[in-house]
N, C-alpha and C. Protein backbone atom coordinates (compact mmCIF):
# COMPACT_ATOMS: atom_id res chain seq x y z
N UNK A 1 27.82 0.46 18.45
CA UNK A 1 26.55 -0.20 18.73
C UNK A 1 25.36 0.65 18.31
N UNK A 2 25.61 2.43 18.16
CA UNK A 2 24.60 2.70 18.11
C UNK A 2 23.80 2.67 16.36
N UNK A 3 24.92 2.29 16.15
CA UNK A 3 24.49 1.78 13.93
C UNK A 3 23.44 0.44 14.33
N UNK A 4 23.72 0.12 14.77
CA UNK A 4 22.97 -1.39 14.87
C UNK A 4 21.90 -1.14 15.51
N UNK A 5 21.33 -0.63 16.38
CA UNK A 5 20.19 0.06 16.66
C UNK A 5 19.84 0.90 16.11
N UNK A 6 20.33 1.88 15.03
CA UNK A 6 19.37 2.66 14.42
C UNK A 6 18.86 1.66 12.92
N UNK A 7 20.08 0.87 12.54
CA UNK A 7 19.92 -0.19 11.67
C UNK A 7 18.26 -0.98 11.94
N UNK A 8 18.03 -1.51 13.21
CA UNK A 8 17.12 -2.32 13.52
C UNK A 8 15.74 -1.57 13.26
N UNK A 9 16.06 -0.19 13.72
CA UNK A 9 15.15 0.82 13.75
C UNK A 9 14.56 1.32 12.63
N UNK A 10 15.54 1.56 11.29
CA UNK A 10 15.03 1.71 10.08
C UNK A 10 14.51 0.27 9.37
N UNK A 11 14.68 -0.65 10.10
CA UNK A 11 14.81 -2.01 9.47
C UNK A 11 12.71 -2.21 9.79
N UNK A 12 12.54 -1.76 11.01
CA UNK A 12 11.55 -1.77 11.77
C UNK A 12 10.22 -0.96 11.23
N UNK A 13 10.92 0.25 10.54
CA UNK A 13 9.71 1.15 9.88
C UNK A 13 9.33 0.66 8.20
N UNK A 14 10.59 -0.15 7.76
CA UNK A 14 9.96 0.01 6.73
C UNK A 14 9.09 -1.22 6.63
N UNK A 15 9.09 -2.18 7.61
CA UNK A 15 8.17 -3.55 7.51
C UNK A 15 6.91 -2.48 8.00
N UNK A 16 7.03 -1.69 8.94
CA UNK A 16 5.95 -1.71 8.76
C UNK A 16 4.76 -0.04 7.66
N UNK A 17 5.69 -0.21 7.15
CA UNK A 17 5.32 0.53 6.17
C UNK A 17 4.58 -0.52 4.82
N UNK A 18 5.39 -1.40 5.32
CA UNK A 18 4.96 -2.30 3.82
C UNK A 18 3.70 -3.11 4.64
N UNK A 19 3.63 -3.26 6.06
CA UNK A 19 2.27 -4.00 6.47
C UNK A 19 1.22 -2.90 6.10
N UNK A 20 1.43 -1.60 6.18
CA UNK A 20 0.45 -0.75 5.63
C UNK A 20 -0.05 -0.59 4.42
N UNK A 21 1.02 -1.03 3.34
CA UNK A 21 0.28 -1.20 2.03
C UNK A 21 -0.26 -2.46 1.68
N UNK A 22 -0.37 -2.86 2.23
CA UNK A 22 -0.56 -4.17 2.06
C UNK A 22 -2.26 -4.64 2.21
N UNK A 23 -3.15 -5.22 1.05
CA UNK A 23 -3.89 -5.37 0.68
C UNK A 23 -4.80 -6.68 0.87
N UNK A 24 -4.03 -7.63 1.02
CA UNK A 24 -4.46 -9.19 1.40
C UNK A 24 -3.80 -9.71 -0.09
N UNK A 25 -4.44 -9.64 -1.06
CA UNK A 25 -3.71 -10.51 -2.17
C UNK A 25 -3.09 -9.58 -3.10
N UNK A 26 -2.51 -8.08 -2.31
CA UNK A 26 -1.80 -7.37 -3.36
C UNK A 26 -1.01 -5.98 -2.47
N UNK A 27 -0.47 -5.73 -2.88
CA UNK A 27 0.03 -4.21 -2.11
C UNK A 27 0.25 -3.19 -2.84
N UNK A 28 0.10 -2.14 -2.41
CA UNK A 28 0.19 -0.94 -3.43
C UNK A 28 1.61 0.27 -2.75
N UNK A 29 2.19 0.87 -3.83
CA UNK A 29 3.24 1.26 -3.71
C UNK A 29 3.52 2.92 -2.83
N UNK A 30 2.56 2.55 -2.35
CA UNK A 30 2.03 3.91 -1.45
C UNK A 30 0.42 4.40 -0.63
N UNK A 31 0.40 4.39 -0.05
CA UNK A 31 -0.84 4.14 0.82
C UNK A 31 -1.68 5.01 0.08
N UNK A 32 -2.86 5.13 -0.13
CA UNK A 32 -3.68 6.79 -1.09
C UNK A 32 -3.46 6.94 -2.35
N UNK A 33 -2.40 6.12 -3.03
CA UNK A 33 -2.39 6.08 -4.52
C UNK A 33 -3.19 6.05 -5.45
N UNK A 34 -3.65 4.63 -5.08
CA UNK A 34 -4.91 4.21 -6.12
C UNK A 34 -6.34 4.89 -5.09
N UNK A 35 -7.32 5.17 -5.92
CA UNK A 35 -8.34 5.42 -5.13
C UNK A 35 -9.37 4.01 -5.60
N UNK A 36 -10.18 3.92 -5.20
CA UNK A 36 -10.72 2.67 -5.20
C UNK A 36 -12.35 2.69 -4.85
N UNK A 37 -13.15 2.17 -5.52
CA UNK A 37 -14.70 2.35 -5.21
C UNK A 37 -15.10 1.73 -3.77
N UNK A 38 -16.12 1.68 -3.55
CA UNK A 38 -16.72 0.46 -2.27
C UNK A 38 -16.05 -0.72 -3.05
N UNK A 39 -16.63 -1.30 -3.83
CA UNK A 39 -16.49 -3.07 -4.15
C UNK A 39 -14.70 -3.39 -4.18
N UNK A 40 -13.72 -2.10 -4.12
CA UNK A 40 -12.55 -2.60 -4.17
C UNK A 40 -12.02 -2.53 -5.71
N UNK A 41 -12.92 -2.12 -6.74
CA UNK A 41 -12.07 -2.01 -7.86
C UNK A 41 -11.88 -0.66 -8.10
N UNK A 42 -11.02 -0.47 -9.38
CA UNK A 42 -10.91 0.79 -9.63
C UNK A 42 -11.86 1.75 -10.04
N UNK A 43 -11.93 3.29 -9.39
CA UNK A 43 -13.58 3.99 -9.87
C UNK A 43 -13.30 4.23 -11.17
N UNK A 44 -14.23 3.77 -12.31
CA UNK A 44 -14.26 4.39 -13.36
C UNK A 44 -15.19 5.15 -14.20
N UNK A 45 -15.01 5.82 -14.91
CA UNK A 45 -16.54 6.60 -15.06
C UNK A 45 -17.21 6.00 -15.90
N UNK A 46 -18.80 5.94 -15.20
CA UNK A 46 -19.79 5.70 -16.30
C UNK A 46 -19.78 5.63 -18.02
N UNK A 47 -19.70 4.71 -18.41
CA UNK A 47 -19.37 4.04 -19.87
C UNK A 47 -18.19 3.73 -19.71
N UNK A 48 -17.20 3.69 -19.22
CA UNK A 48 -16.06 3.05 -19.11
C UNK A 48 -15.64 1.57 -19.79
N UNK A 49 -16.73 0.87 -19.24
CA UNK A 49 -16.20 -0.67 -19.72
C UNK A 49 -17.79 -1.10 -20.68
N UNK A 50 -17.43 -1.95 -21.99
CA UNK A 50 -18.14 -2.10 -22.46
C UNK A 50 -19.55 -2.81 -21.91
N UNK A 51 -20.57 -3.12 -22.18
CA UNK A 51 -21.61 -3.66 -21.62
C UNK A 51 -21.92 -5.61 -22.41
């Protein structure tokens, strides 16, 4: 019995590991990965994207 409780138990961390990455319409594969500006996109440096 005690497989089945540690079963439930690992079963238990990784949901909520994945509620932690979890973004609203995306999740990322590790919490701190991406870094991200205020507005939520990626920081990129000045001239980055064309005008």
């Amino acid at each position: 019995m005690n497989q089945a409780r540690d079963h439930i138990s690992l079963d238990e961390q990784a949901r909520a590991v994945l509620r932690g990455n979890d973004r609203g319409g995306y999740s990322v594969p590790t919490d701190g990965l991406y870094r991200t500006s205020g507005t939520g996109t990626a920081a990129l440096p000045p001239g980055a994207l064309p005008v």
